[in-house]
N, C-alpha and C. Protein backbone atom coordinates (compact mmCIF):
# COMPACT_ATOMS: atom_id res chain seq x y z
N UNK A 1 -28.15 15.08 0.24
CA UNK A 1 -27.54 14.18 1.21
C UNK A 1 -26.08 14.59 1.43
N UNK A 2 -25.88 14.56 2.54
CA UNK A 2 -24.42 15.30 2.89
C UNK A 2 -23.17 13.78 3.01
N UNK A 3 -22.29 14.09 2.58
CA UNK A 3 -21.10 12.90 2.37
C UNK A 3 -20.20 12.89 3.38
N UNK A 4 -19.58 11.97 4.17
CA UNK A 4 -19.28 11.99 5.25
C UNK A 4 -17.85 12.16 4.81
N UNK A 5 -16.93 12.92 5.87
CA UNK A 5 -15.98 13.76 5.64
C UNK A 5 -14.52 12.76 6.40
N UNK A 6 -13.88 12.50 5.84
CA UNK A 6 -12.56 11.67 6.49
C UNK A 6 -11.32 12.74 6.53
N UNK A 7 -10.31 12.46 7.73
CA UNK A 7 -9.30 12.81 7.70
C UNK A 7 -8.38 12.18 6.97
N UNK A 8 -7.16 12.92 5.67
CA UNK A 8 -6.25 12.35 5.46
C UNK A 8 -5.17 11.08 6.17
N UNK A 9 -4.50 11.68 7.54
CA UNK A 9 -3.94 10.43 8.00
C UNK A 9 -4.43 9.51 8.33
N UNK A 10 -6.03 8.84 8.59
CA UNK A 10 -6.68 8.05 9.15
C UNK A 10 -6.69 7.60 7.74
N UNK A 11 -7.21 7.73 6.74
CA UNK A 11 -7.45 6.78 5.22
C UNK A 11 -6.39 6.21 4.87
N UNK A 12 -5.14 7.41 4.83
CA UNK A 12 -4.08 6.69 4.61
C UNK A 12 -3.47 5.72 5.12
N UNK A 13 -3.43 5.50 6.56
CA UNK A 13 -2.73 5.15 7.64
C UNK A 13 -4.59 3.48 7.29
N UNK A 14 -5.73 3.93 7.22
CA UNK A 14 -5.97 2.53 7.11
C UNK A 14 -6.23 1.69 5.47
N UNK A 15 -5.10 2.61 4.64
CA UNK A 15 -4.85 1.82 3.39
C UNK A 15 -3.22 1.11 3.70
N UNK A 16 -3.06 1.72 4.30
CA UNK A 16 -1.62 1.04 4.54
C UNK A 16 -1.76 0.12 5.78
N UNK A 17 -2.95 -0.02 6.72
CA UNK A 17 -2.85 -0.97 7.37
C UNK A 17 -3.86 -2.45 7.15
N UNK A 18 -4.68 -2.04 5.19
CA UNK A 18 -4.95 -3.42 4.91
C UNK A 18 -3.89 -3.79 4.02
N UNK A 19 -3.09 -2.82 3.56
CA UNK A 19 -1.47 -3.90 2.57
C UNK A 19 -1.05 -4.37 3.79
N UNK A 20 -1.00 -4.40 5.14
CA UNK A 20 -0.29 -4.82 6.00
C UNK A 20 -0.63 -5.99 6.35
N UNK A 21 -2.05 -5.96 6.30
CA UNK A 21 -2.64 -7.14 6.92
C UNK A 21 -2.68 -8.20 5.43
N UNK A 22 -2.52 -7.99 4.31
CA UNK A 22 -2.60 -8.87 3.49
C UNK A 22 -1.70 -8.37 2.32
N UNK A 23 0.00 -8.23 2.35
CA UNK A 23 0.27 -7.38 1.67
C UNK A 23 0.55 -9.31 0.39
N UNK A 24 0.29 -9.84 0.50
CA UNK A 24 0.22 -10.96 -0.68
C UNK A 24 -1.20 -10.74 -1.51
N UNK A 25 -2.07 -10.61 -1.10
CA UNK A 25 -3.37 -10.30 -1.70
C UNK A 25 -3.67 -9.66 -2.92
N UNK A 26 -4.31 -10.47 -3.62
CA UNK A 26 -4.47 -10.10 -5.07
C UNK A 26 -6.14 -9.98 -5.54
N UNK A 27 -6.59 -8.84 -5.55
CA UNK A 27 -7.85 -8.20 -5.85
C UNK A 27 -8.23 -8.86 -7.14
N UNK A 28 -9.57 -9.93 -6.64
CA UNK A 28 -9.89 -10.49 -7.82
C UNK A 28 -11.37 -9.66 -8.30
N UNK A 29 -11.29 -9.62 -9.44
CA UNK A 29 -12.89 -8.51 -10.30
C UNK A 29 -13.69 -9.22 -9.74
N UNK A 30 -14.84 -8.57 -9.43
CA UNK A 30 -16.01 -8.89 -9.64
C UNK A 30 -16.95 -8.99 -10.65
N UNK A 31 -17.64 -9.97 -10.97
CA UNK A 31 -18.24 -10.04 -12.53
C UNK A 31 -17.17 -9.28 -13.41
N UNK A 32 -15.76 -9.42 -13.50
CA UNK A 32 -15.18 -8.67 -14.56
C UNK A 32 -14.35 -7.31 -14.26
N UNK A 33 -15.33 -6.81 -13.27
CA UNK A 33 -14.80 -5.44 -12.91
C UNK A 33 -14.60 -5.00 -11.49
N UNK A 34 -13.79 -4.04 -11.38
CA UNK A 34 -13.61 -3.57 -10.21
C UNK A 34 -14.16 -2.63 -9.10
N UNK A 35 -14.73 -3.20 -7.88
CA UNK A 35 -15.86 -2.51 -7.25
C UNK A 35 -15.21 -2.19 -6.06
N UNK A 36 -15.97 -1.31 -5.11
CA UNK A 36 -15.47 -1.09 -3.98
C UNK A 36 -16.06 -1.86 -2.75
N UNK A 37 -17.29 -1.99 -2.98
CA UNK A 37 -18.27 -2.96 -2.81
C UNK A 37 -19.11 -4.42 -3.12
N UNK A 38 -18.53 -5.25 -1.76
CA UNK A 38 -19.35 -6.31 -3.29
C UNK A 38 -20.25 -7.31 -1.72
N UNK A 39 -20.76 -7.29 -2.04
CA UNK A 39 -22.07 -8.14 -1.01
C UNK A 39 -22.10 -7.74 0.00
N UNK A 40 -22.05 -5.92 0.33
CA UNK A 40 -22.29 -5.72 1.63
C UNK A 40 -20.43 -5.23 2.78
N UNK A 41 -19.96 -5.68 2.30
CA UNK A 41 -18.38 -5.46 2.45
C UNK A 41 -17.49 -5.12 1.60
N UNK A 42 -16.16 -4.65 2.19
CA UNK A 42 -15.44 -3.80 1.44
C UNK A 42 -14.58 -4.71 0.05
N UNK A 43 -14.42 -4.57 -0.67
CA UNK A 43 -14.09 -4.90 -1.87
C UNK A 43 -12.41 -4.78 -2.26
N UNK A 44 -12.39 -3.70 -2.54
CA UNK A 44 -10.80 -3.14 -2.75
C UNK A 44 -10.56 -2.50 -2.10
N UNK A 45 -8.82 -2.44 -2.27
CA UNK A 45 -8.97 -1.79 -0.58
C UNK A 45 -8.56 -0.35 -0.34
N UNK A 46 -9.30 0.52 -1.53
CA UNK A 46 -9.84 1.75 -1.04
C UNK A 46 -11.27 1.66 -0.65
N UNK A 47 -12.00 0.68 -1.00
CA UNK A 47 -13.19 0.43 -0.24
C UNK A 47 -13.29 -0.19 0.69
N UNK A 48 -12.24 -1.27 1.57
CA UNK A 48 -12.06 -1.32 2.71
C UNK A 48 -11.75 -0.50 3.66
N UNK A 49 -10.89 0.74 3.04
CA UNK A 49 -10.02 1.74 3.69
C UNK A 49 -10.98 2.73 4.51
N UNK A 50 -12.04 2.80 3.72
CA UNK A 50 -13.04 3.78 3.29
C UNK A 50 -14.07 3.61 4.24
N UNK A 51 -14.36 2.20 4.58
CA UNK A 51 -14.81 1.34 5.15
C UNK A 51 -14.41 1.58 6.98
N UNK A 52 -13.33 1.14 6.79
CA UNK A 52 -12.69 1.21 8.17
C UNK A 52 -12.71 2.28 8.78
N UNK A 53 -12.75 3.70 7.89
CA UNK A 53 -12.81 5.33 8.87
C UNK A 53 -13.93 5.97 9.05
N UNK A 54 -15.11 5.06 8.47
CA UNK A 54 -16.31 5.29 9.20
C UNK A 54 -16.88 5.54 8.06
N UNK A 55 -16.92 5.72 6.57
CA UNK A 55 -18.52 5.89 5.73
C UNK A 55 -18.83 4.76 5.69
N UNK A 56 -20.12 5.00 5.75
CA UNK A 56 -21.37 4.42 5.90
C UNK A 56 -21.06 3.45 4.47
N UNK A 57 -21.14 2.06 4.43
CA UNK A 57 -21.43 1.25 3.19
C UNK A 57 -22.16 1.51 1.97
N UNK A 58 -23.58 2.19 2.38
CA UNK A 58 -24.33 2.34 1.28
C UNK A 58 -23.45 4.03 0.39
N UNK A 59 -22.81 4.66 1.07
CA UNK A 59 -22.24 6.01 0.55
C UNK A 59 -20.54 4.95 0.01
N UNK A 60 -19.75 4.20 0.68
CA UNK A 60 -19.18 3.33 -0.26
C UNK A 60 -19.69 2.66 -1.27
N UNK A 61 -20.73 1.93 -1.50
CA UNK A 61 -21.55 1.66 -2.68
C UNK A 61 -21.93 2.20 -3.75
N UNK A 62 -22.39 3.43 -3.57
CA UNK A 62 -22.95 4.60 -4.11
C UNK A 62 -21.80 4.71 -5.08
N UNK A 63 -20.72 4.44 -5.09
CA UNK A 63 -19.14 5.03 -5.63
C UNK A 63 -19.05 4.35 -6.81
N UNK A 64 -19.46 2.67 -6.78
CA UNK A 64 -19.74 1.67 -7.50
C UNK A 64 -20.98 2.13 -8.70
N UNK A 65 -21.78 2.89 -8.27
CA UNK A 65 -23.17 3.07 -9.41
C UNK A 65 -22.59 4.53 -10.21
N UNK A 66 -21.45 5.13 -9.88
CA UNK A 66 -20.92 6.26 -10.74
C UNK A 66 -20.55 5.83 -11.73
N UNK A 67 -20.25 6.99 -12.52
CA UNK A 67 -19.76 6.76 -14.29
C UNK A 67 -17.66 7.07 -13.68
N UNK A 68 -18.02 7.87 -12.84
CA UNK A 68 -16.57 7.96 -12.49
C UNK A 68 -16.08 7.40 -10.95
N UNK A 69 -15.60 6.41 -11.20
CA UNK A 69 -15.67 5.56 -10.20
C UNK A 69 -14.47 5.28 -9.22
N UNK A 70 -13.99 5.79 -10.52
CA UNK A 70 -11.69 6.05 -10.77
C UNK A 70 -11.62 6.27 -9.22
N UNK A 71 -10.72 6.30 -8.35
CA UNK A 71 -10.74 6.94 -6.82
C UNK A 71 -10.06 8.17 -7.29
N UNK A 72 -10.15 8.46 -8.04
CA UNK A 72 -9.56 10.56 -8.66
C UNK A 72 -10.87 11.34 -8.55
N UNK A 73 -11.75 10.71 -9.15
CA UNK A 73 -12.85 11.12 -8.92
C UNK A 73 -13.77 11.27 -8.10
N UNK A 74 -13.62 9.62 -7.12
CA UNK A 74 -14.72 9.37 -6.06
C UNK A 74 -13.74 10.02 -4.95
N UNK A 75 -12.78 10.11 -4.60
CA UNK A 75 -12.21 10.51 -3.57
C UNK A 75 -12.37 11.58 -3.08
N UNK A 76 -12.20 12.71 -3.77
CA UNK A 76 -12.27 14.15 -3.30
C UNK A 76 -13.67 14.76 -2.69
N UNK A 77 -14.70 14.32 -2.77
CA UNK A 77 -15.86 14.17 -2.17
C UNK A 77 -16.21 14.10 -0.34
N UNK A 78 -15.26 13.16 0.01
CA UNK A 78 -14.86 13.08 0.96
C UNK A 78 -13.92 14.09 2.02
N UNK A 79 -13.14 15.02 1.49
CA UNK A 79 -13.00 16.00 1.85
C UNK A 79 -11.49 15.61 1.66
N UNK A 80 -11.19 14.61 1.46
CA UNK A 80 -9.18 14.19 1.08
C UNK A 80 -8.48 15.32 0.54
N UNK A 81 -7.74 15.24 0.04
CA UNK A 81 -6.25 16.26 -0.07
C UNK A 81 -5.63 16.05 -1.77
N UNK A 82 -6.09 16.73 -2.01
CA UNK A 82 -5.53 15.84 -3.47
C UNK A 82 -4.37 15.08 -3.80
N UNK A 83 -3.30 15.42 -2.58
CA UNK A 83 -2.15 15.10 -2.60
C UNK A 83 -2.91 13.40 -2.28
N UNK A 84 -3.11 13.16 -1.37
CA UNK A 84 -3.92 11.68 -0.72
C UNK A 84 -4.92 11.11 -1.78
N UNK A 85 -5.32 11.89 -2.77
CA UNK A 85 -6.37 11.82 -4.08
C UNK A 85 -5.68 10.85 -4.88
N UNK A 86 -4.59 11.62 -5.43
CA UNK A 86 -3.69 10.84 -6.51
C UNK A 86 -2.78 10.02 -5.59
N UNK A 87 -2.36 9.68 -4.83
CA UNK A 87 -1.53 8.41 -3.97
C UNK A 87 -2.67 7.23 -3.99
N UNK A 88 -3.76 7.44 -3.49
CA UNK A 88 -4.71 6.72 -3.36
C UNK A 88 -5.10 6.24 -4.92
N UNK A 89 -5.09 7.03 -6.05
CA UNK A 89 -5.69 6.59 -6.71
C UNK A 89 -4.30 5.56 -7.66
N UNK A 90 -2.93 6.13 -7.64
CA UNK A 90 -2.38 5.12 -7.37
C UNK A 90 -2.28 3.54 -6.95
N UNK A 91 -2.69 3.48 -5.79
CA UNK A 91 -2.85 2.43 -5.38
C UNK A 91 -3.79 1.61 -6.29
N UNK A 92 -5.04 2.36 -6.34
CA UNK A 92 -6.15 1.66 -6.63
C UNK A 92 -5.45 1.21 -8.07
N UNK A 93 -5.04 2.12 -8.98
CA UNK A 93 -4.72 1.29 -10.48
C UNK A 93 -3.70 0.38 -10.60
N UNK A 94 -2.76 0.16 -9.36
CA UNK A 94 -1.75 -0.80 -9.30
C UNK A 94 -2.40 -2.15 -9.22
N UNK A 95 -3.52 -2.09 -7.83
CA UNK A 95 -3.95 -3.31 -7.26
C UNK A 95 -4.84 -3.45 -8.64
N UNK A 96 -5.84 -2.92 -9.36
CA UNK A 96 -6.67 -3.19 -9.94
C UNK A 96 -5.91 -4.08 -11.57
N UNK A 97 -4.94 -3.16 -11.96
CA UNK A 97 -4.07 -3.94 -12.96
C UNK A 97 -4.78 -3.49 -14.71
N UNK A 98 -3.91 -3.36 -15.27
CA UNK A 98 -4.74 -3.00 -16.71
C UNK A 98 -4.89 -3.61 -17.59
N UNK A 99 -4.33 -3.38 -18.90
CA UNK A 99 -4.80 -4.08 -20.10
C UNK A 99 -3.38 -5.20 -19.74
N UNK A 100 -2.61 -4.71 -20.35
CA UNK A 100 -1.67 -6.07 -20.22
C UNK A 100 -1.32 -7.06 -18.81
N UNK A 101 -1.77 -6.38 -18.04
CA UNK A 101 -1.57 -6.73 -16.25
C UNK A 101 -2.72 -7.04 -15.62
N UNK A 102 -3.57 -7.69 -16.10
CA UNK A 102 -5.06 -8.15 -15.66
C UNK A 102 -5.22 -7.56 -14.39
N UNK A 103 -4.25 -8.81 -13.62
CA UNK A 103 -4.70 -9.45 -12.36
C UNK A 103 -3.66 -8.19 -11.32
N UNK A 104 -3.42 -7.68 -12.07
CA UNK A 104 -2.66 -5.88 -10.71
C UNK A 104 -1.83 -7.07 -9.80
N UNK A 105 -1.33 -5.90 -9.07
CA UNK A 105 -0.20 -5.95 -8.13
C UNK A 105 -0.72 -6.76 -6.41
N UNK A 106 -0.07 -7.40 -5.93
CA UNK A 106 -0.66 -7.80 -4.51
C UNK A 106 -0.66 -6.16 -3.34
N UNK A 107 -1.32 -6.46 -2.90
CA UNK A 107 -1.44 -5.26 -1.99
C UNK A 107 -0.20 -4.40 -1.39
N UNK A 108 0.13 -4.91 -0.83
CA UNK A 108 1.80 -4.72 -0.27
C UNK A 108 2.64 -4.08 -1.67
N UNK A 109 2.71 -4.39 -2.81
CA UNK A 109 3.57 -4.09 -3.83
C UNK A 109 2.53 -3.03 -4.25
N UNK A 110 1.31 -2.84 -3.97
CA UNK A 110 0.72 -1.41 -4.44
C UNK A 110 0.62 -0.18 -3.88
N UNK A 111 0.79 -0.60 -2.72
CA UNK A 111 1.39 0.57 -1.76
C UNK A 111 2.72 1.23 -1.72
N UNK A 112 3.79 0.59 -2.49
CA UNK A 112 4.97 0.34 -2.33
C UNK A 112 4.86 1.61 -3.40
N UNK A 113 4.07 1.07 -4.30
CA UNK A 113 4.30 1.63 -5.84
C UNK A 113 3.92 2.93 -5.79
N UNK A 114 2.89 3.10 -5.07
CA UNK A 114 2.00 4.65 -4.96
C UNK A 114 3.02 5.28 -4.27
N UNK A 115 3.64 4.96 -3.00
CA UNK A 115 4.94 5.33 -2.39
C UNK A 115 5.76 6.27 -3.66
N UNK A 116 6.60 4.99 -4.12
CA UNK A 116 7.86 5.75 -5.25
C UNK A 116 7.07 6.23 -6.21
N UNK A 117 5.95 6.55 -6.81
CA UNK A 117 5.43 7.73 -7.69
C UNK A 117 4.87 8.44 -7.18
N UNK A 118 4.31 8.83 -6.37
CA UNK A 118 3.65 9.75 -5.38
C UNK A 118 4.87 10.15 -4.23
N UNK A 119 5.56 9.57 -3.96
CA UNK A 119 5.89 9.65 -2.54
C UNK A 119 4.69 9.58 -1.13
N UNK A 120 5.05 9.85 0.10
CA UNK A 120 4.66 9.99 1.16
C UNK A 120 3.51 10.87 0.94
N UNK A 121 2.06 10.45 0.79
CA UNK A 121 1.13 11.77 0.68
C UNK A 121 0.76 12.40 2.12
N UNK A 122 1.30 12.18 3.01
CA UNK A 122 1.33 12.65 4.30
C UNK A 122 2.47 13.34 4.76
N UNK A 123 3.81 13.29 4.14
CA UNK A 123 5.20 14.25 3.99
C UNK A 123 4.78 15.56 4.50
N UNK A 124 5.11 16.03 5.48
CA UNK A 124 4.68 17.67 6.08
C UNK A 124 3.64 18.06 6.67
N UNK A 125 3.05 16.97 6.86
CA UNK A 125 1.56 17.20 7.37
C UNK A 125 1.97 17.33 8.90
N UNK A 126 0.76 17.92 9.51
CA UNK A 126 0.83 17.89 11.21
C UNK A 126 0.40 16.29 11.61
């Protein structure tokens, strides 16, 4: 089965336009954990992002039944940039939040964050 292929500025440009639309938003687990998918719609919002540039739900889903689920892992599949790999996956561990930080960052402050440790993963691009 062939995996549908996204352009860098379009993922990026629609991860930064769901912190926009909800940059207060705080990604609550599902059963516990963090999915990209959860009843048919986008979940977190690299699975909204993901969502919005055209793969297909069930190939967003699919991401959810991996052992590596990390967006370091599921991302590059897609044909992303590694530079856009690790920004993205950034994001995702800000919003998602860890051991001492349950409940992660609101959307808006996780973008912010992938920003100043990553910088601009689009910097030089055409």
């Amino acid at each position: 089965m062939s995996v549908t292929q996204i352009k860098d500025a379009e993922f990026v440009q629609a991860v930064r336009d769901e912190a926009a639309d909800s940059p207060d938003y705080r990604y609550e687990k599902v059963h516990g954990g963090c999915v990209y998918v959860a009843n048919g719609v986008g979940s977190c919002i690299v699975g909204r992002a993901l969502l919005k540039v055209g793969v297909p739900v069930a190939e967003v889903a699919e991401l959810d039944d991996s052992e590596k689920a990390e967006a370091r892992h599921a991302l590059p599949q897609f044909g992303l940039s590694q530079l856009v790999v690790e920004w993205a996956n950034r994001v995702q561990s800000k919003q998602d939040g860890g051991v001492y930080d349950a409940q992660g960052l609101p959307w808006g402050e996780a973008v912010k964050e992938a920003d100043a440790g990553v910088g601009d993963p689009l910097a030089g691009a055409e």
